[in-house]
Protein backbone atom coordinates (compact mmCIF):
# COMPACT_ATOMS: atom_id res chain seq x y z
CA UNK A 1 -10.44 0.47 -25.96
CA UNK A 2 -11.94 -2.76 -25.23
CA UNK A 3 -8.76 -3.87 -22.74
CA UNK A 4 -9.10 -0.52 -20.97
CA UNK A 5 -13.09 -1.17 -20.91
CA UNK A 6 -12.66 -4.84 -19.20
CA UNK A 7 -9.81 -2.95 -16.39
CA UNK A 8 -12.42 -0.39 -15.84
CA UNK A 9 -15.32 -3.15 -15.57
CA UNK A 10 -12.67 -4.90 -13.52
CA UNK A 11 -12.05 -2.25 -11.25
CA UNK A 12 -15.38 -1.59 -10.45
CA UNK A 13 -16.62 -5.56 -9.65
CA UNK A 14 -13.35 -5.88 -7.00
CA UNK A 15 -14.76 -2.31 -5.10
CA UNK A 16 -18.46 -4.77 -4.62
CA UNK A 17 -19.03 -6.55 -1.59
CA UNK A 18 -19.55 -9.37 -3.67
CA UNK A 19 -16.10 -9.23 -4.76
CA UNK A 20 -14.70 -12.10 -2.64
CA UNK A 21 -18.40 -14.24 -3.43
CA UNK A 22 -18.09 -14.01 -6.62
CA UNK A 23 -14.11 -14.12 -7.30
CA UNK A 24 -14.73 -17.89 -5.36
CA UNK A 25 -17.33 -19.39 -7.19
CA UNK A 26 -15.59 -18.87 -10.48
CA UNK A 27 -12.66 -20.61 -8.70
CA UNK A 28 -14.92 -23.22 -7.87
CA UNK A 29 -17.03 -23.20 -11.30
CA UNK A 30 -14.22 -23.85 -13.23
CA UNK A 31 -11.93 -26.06 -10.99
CA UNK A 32 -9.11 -23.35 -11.14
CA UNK A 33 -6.05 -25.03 -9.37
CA UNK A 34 -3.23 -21.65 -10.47
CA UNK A 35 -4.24 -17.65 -10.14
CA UNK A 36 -2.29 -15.34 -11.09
CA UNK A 37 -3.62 -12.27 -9.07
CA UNK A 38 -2.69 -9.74 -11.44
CA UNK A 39 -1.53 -9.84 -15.11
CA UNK A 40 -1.07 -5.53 -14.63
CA UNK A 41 -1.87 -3.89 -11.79
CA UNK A 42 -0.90 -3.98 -7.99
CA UNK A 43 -3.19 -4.35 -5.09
CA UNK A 44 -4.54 -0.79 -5.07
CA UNK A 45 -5.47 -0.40 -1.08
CA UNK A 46 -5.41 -2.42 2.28
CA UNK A 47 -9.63 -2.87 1.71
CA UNK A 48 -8.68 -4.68 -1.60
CA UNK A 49 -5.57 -6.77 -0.39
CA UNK A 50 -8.03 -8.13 2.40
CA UNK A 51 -10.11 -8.88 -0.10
CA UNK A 52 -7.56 -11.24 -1.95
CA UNK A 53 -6.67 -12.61 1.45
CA UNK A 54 -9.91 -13.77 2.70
CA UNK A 55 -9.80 -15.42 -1.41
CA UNK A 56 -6.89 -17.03 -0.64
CA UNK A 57 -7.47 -18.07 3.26
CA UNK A 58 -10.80 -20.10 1.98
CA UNK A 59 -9.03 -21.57 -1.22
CA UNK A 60 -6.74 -23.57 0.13
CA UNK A 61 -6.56 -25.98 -3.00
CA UNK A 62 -5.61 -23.28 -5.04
CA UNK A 63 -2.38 -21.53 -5.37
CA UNK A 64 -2.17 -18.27 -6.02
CA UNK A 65 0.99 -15.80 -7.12
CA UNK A 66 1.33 -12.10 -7.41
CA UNK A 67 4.10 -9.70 -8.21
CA UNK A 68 3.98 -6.59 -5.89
CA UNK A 69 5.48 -2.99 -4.97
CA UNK A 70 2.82 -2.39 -2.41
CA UNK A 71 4.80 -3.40 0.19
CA UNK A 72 6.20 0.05 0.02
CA UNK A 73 2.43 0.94 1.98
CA UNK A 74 2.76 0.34 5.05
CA UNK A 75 -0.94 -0.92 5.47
CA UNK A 76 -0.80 -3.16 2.20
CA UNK A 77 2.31 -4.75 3.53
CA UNK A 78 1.30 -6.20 6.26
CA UNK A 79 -1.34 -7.70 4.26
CA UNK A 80 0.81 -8.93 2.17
CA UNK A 81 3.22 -10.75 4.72
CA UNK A 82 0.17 -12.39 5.84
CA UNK A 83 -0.42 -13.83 2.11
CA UNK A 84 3.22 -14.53 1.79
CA UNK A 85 2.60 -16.87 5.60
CA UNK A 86 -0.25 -19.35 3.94
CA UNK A 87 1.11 -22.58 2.72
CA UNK A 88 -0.77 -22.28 -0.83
């Protein structure tokens, strides 16, 4: 219950137009230099997979990973070939 709580919570903060504020200042804040995007989960829609982009576009001291089967959308693939383009 409390896992599925913290996904739900989760959820909810990357749908907030503070997502990408707020996902960068805890970058910052704790001097991350490795994300993992996602332990469990996929990049869910285009709007979200922007989201991570524009993360990853303005962090470029930080290098990120993800596994993904969203290429198989159309719209989240090309999103995703533009992650897979940045040096970090």
């Amino acid at each position: 219950p409390a896992a599925t709580a913290a996904y739900r919570r989760n959820l909810a903060l990357s749908r907030t137009r503070a997502f990408v504020r707020r996902v960068r200042a805890f970058l910052i804040a704790h001097a991350v230099a490795v994300v993992r995007v996602h332990v469990g989960g996929d990049f869910y829609s285009r709007a979200y997979a922007r989201k991570w982009l524009r993360i990853m576009r303005r962090s470029p001291r930080v290098r990120f990973f993800f596994y993904s089967r969203s290429w198989r959308v159309c719209a989240i693939k090309a999103v995703i070939d533009r992650m897979a383009r940045l040096p970090n």
